[in-house]
N, C-alpha and C. Protein backbone atom coordinates (compact mmCIF):
# COMPACT_ATOMS: atom_id res chain seq x y z
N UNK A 1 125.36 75.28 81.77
CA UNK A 1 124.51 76.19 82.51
C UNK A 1 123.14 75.54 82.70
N UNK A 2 123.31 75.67 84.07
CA UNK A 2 121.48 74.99 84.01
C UNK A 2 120.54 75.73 84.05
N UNK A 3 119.11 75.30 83.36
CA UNK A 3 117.79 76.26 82.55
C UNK A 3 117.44 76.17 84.10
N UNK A 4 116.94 77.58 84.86
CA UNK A 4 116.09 77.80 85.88
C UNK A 4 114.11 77.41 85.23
N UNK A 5 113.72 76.83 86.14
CA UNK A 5 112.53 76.23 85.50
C UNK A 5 111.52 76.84 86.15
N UNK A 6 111.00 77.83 85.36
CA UNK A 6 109.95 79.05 86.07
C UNK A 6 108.64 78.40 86.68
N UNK A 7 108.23 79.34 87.45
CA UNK A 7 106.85 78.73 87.87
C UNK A 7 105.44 79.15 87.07
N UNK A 8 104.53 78.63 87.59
CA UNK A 8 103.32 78.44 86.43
C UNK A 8 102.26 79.37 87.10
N UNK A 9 101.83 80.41 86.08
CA UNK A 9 100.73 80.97 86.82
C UNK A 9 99.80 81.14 85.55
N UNK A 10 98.51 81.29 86.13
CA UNK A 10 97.45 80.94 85.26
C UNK A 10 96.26 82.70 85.59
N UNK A 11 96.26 83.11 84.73
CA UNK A 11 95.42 84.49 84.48
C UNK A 11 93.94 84.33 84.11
N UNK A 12 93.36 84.72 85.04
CA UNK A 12 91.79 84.56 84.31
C UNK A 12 90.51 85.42 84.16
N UNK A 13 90.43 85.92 83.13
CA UNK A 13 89.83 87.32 83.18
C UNK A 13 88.37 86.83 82.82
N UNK A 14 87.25 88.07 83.04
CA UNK A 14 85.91 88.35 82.95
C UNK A 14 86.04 89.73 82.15
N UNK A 15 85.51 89.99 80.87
CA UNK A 15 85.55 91.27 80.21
C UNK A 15 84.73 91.41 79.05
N UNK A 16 83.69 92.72 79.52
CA UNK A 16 82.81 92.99 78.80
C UNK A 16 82.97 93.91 76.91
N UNK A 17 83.63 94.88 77.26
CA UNK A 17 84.52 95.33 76.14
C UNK A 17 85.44 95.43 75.78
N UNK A 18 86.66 94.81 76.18
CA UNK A 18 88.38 94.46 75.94
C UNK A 18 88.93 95.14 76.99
N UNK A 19 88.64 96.32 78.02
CA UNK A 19 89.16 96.56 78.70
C UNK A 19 90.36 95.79 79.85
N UNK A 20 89.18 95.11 80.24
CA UNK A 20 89.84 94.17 81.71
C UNK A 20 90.51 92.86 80.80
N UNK A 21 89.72 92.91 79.37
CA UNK A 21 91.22 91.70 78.99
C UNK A 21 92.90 92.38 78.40
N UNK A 22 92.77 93.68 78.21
CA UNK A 22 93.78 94.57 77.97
C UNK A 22 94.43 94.17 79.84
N UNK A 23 93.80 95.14 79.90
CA UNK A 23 95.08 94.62 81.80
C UNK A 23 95.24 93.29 82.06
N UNK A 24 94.68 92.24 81.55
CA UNK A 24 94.74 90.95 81.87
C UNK A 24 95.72 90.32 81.16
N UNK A 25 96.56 90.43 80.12
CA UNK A 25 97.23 90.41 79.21
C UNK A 25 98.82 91.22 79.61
N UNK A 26 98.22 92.76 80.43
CA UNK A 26 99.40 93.57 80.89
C UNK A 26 99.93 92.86 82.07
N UNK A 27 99.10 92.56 82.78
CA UNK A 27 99.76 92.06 84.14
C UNK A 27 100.07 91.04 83.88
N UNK A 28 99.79 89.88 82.48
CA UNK A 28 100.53 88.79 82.61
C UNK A 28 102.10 88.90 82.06
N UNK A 29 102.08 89.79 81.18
CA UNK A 29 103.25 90.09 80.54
C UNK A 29 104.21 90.53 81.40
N UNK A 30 103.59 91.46 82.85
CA UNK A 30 104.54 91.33 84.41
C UNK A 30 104.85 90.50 84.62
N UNK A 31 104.15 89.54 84.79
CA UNK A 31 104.85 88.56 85.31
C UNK A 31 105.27 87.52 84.90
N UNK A 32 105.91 88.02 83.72
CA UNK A 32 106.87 86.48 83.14
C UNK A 32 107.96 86.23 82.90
N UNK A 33 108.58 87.42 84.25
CA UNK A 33 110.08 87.42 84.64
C UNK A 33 110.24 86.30 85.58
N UNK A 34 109.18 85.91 86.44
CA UNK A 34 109.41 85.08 86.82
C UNK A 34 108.59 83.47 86.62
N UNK A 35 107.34 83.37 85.82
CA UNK A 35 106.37 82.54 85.27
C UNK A 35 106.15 82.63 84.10
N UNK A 36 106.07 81.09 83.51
CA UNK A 36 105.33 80.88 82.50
C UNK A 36 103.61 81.34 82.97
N UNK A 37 102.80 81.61 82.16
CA UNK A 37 101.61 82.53 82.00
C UNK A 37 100.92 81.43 81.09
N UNK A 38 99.68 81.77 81.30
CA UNK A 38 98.17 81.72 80.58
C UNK A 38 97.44 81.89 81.02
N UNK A 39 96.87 82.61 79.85
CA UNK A 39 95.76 83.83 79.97
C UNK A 39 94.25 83.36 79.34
N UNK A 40 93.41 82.97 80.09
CA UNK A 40 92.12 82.63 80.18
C UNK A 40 91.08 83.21 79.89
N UNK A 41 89.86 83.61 79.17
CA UNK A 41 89.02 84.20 79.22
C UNK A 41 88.20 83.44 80.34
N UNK A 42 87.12 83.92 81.34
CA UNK A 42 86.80 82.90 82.36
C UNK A 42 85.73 81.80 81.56
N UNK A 43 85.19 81.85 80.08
CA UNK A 43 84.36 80.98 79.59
C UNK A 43 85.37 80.27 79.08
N UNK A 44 87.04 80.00 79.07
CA UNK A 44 87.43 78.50 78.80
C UNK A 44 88.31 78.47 80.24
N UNK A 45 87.68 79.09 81.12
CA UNK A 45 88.57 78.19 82.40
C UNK A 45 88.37 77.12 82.82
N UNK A 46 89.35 76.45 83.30
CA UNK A 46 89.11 75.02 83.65
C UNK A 46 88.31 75.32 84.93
N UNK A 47 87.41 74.13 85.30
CA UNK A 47 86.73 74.14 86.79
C UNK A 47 87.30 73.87 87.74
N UNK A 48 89.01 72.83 87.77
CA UNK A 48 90.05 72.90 88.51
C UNK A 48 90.61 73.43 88.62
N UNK A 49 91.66 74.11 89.06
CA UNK A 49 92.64 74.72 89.20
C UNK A 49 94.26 73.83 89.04
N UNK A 50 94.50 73.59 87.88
CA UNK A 50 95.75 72.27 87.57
C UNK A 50 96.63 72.34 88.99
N UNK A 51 97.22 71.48 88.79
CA UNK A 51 98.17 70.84 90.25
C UNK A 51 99.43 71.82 90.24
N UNK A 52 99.79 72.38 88.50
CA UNK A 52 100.95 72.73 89.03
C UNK A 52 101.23 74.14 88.94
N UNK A 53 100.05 74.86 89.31
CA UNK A 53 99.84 76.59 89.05
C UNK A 53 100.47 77.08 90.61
N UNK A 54 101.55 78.15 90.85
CA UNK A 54 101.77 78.16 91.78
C UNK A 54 101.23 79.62 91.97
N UNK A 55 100.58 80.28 91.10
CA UNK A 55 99.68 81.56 91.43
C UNK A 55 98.36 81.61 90.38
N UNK A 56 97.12 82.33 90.62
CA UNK A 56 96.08 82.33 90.33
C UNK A 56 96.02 83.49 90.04
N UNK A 57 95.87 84.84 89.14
CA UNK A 57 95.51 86.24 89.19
C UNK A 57 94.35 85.87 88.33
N UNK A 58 92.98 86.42 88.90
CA UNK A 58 91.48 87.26 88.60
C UNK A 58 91.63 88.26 88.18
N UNK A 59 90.75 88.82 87.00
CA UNK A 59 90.31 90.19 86.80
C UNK A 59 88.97 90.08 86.53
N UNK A 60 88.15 91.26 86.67
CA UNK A 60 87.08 91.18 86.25
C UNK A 60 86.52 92.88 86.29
N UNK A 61 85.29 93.53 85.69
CA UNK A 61 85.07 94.37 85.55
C UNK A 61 84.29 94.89 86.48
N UNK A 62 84.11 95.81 87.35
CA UNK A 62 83.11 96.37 88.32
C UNK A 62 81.54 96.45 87.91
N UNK A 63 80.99 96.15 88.40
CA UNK A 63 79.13 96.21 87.68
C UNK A 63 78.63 96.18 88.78
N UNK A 64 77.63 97.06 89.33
CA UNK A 64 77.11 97.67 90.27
C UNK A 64 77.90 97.57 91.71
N UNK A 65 78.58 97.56 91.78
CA UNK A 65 79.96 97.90 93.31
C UNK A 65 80.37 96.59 93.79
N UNK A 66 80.70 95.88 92.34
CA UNK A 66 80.70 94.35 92.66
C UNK A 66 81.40 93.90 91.79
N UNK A 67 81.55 92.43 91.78
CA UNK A 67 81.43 91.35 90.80
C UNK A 67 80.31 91.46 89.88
N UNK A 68 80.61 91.19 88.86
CA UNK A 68 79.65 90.89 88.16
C UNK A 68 78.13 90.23 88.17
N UNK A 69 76.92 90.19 87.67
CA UNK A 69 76.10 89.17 88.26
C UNK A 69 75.20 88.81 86.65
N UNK A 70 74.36 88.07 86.52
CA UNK A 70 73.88 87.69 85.15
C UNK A 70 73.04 88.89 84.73
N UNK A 71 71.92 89.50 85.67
CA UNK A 71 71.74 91.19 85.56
C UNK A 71 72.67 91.77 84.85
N UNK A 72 73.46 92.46 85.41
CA UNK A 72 74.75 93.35 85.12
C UNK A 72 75.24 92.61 83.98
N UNK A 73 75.35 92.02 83.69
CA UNK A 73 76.11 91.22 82.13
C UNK A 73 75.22 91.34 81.38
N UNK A 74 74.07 91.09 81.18
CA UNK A 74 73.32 91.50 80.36
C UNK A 74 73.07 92.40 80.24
N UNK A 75 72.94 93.57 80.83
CA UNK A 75 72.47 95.16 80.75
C UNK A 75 73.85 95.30 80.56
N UNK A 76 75.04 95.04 80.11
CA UNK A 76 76.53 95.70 79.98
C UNK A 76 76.22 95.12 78.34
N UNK A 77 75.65 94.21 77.92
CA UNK A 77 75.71 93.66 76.31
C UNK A 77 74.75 94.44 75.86
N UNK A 78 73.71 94.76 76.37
CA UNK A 78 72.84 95.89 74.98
C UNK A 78 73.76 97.29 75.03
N UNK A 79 74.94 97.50 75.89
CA UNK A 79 75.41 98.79 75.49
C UNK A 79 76.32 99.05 74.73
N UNK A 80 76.74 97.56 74.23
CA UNK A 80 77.63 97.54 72.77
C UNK A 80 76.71 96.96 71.66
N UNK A 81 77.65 97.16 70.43
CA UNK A 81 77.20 97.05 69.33
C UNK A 81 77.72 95.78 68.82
N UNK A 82 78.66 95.14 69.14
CA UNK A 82 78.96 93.59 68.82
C UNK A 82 78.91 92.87 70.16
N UNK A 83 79.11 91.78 69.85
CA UNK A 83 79.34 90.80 71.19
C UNK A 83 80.41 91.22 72.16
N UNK A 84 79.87 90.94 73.47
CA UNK A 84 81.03 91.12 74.21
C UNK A 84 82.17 89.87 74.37
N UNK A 85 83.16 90.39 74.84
CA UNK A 85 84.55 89.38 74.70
C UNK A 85 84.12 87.80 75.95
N UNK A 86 83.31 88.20 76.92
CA UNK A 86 83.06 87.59 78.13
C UNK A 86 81.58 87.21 77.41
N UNK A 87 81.27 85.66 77.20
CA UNK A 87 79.47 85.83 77.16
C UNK A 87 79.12 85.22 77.45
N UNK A 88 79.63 83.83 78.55
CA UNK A 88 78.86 83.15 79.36
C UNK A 88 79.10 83.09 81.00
N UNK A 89 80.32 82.44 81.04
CA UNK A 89 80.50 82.93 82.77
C UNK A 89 80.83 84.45 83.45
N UNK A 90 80.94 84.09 84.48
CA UNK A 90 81.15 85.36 85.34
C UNK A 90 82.95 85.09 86.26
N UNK A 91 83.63 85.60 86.27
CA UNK A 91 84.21 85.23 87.50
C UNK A 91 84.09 84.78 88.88
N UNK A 92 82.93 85.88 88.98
CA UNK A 92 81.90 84.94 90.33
C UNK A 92 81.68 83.83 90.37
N UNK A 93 81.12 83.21 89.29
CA UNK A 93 80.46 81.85 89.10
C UNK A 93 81.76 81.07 89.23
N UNK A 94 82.72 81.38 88.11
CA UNK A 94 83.65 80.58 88.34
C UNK A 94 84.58 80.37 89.55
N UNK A 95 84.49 81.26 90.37
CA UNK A 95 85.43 80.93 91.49
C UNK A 95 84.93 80.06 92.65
N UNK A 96 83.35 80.70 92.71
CA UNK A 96 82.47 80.53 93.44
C UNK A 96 82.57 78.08 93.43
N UNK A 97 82.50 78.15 91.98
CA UNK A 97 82.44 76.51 91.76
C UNK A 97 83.98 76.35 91.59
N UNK A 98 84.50 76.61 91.39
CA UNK A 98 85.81 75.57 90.70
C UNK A 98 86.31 74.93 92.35
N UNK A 99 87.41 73.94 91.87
CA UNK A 99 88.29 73.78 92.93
C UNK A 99 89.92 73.59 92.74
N UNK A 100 90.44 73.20 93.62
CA UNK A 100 92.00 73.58 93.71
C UNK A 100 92.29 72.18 94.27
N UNK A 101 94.24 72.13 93.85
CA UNK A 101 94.09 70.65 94.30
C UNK A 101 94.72 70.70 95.79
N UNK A 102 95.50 70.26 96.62
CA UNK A 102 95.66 70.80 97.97
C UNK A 102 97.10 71.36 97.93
N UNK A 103 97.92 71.71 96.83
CA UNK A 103 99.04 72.50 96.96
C UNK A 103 98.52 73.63 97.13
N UNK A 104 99.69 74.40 97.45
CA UNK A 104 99.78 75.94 98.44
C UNK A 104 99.36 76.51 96.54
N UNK A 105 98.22 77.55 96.62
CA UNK A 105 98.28 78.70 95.27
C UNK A 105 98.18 79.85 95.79
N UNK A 106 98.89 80.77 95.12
CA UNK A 106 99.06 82.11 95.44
C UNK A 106 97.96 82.98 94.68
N UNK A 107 97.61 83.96 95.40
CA UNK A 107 96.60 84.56 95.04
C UNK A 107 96.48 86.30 94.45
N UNK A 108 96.20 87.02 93.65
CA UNK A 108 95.79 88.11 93.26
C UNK A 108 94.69 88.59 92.64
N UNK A 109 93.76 89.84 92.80
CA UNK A 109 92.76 89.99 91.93
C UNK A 109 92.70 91.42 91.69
N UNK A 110 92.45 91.63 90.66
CA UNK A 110 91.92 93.29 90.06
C UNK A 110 90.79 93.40 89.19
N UNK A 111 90.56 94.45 88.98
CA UNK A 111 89.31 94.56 88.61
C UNK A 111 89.28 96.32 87.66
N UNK A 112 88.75 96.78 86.99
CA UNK A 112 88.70 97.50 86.28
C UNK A 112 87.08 98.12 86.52
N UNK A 113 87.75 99.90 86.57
CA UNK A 113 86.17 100.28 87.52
C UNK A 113 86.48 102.00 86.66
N UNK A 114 85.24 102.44 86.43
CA UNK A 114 85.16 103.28 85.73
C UNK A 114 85.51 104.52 86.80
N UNK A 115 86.20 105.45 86.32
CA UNK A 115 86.95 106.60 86.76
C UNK A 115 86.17 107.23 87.18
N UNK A 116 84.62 107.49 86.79
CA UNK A 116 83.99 108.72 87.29
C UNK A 116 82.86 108.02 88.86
N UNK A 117 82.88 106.94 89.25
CA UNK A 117 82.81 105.85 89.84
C UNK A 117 83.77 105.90 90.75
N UNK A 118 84.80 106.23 90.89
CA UNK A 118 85.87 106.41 92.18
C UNK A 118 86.24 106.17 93.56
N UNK A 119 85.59 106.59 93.38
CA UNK A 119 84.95 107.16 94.77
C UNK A 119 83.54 106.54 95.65
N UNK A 120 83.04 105.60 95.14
CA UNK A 120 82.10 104.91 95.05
C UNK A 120 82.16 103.65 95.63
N UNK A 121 81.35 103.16 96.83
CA UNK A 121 82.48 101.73 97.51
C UNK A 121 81.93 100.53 96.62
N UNK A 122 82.55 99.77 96.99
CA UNK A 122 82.64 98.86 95.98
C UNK A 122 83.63 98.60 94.92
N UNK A 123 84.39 97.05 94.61
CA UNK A 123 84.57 97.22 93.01
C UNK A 123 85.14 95.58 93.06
N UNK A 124 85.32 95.32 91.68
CA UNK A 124 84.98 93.80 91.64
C UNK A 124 86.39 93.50 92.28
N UNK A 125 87.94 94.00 91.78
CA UNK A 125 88.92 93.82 93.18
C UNK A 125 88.75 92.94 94.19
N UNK A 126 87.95 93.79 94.84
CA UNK A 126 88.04 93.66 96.20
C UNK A 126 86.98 92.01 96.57
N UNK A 127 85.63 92.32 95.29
CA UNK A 127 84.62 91.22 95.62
C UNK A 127 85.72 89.95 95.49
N UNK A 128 86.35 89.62 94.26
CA UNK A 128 87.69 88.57 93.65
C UNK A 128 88.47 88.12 94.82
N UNK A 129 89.23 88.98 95.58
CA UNK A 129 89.63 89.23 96.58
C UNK A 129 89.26 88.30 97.72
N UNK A 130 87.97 88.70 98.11
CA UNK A 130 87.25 88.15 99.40
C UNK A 130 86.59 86.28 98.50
N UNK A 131 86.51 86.13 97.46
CA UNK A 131 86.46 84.78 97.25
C UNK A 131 87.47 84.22 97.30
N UNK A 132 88.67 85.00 96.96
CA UNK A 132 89.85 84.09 97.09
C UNK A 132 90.43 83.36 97.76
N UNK A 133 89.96 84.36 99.13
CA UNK A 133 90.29 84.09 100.43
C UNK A 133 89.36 83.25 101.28
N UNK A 134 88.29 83.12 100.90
CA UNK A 134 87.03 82.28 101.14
C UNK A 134 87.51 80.89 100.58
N UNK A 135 87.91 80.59 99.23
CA UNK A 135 88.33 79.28 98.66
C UNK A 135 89.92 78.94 99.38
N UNK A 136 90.52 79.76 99.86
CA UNK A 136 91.38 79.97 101.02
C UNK A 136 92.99 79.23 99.84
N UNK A 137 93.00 80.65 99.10
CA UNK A 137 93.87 80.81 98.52
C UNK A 137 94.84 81.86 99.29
N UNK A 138 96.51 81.57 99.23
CA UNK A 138 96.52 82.94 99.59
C UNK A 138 97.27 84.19 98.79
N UNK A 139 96.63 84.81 99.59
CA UNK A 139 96.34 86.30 98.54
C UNK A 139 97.97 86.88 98.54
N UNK A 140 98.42 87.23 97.78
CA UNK A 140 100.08 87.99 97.81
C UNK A 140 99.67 89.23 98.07
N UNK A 141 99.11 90.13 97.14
CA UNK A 141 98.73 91.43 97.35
C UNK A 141 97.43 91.80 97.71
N UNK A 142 97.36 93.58 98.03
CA UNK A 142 95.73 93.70 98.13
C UNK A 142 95.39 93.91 96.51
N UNK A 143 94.28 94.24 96.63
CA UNK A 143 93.50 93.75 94.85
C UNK A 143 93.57 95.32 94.47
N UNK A 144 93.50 95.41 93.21
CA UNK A 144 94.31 96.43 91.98
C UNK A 144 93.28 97.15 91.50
N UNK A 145 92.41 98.22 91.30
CA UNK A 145 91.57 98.57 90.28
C UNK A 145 92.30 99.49 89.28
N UNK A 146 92.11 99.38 87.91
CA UNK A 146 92.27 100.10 86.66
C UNK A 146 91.41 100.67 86.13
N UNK A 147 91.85 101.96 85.82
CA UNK A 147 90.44 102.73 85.53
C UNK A 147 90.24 103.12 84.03
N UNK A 148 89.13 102.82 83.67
CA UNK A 148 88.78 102.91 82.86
C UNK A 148 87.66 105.18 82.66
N UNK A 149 88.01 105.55 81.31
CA UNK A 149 87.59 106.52 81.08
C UNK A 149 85.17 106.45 81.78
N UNK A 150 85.34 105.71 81.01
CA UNK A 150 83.74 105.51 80.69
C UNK A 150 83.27 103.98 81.03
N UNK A 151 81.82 103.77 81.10
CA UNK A 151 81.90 102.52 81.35
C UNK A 151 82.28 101.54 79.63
N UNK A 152 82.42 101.73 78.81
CA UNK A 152 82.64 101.09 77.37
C UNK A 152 83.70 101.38 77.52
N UNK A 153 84.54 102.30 77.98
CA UNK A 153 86.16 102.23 78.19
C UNK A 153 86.44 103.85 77.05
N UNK A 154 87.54 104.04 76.95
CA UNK A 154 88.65 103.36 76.80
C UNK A 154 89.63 103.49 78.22
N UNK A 155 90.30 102.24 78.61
CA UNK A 155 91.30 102.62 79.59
C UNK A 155 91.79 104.11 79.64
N UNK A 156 91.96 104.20 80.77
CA UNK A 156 92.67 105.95 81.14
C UNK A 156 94.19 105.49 80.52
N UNK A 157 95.02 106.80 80.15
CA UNK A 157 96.24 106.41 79.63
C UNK A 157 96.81 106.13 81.14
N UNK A 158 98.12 105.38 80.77
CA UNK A 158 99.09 105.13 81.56
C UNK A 158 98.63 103.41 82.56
N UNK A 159 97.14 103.18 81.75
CA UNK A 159 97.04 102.65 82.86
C UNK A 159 97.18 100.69 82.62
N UNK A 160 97.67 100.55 81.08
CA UNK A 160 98.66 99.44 80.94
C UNK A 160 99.76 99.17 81.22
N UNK A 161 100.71 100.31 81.49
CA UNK A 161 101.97 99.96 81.79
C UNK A 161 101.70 99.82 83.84
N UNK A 162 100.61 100.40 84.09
CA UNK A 162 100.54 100.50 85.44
C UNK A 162 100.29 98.67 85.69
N UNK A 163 99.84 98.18 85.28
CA UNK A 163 98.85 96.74 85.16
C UNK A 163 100.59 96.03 85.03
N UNK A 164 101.47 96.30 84.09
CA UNK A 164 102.71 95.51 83.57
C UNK A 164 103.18 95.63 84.93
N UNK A 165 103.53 96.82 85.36
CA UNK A 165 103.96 96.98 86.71
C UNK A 165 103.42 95.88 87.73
N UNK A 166 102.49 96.21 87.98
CA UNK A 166 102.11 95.36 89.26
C UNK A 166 102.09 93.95 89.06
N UNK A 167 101.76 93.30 87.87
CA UNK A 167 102.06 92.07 87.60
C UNK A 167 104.18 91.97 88.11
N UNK A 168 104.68 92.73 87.60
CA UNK A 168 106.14 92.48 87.87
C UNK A 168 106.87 92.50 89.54
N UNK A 169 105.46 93.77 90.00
CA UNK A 169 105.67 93.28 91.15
C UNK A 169 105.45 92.33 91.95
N UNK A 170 104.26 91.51 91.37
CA UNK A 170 103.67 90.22 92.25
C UNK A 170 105.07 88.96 92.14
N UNK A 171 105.61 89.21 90.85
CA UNK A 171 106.59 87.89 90.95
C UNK A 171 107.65 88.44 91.48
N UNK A 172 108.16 89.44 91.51
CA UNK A 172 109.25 89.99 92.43
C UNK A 172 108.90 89.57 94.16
N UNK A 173 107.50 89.91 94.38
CA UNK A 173 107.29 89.62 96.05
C UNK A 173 107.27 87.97 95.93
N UNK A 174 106.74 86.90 95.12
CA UNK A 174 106.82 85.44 95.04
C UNK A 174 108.41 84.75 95.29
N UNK A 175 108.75 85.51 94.19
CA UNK A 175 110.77 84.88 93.90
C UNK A 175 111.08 85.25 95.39
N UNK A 176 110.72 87.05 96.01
CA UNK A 176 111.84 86.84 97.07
C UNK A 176 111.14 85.80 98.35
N UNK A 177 109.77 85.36 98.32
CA UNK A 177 109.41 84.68 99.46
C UNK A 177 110.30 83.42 99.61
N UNK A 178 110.49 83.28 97.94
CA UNK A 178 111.56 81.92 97.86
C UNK A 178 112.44 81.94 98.28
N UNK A 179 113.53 83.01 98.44
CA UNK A 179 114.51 83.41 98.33
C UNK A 179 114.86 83.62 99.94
N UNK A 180 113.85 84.34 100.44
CA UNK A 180 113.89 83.77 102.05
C UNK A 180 113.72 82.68 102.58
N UNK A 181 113.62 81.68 102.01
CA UNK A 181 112.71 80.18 102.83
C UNK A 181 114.41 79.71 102.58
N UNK A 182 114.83 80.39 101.35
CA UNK A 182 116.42 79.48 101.41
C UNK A 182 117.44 79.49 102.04
């Protein structure tokens, strides 16, 4: 029997109180029906993007109807009581600099945005999103927000297995693109 040899996707989160690394963790665990996974905090991401990642998923936390910015990261650390999980880059920063090598990478981003906030335009999603497509990755899905209770969190229930989900769906829509080209 021959070993099917999965493809490689690389997860890279921005997270101020464990939240967005909780979904970052869920959606990788989606998708490793069809990929091997690793899961990044964005302060040990590489500044390349390795040769043989055939998808890229972002997360990052909403802070003022955005991406993150060095403002907003700092005014998000005096509102905890230990260090936050995220304490030097941003996802911004990092996407903004890194580069890719010229194979095709597939693209996703979500973002985690406080529930009472809703309704409110903006959220880092969507900012992740529009860099992705700027560094001219392409995007599989539109971008995901998870909601969080408060801004310190805790996630709303239901809303890890929602994160497992959509990660399972991104490699379900990848496998069948394959699956048509054959």
């Amino acid at each position: 029997m021959t070993e099917v040899k999965k493809m490689r996707a690389l997860v890279v989160f921005e997270s101020m109180f464990g939240n967005t690394e909780q979904i970052a963790l869920a959606v990788a665990d989606g998708l490793q029906s069809a990929y091997d996974v690793d899961v990044l905090n964005v302060d040990e991401a590489p500044p390349a993007i390795p040769s043989d990642i055939d998808l890229l998923v972002v997360g990052a936390p909403t802070h003022a109807f955005g991406l993150s910015r060095r403002q907003t990261r700092s005014d998000a650390a005096t509102r905890t009581q230990g260090e936050t999980v995220t304490k030097y880059k941003s996802v911004r920063d990092w996407l903004t600099s890194t580069s890719r090598s010229q194979n095709r990478v597939y693209a996703a981003a979500f973002g985690t945005h406080a529930d009472k906030a809703r309704l409110l335009p903006g959220s880092a999603a969507r900012g992740a999103a529009k860099l992705l497509r700027r560094k001219r990755f392409d995007t599989l899905v539109k971008p995901a927000n998870f909601f969080v209770e408060d801004v310190l969190g805790p996630l709303q229930s239901g809303e890890v297995s929602r994160a497992k989900i959509w990660g399972a769906e991104i490699a379900a829509k990848r496998v069948a693109m394959d699956m048509d080209r054959s």
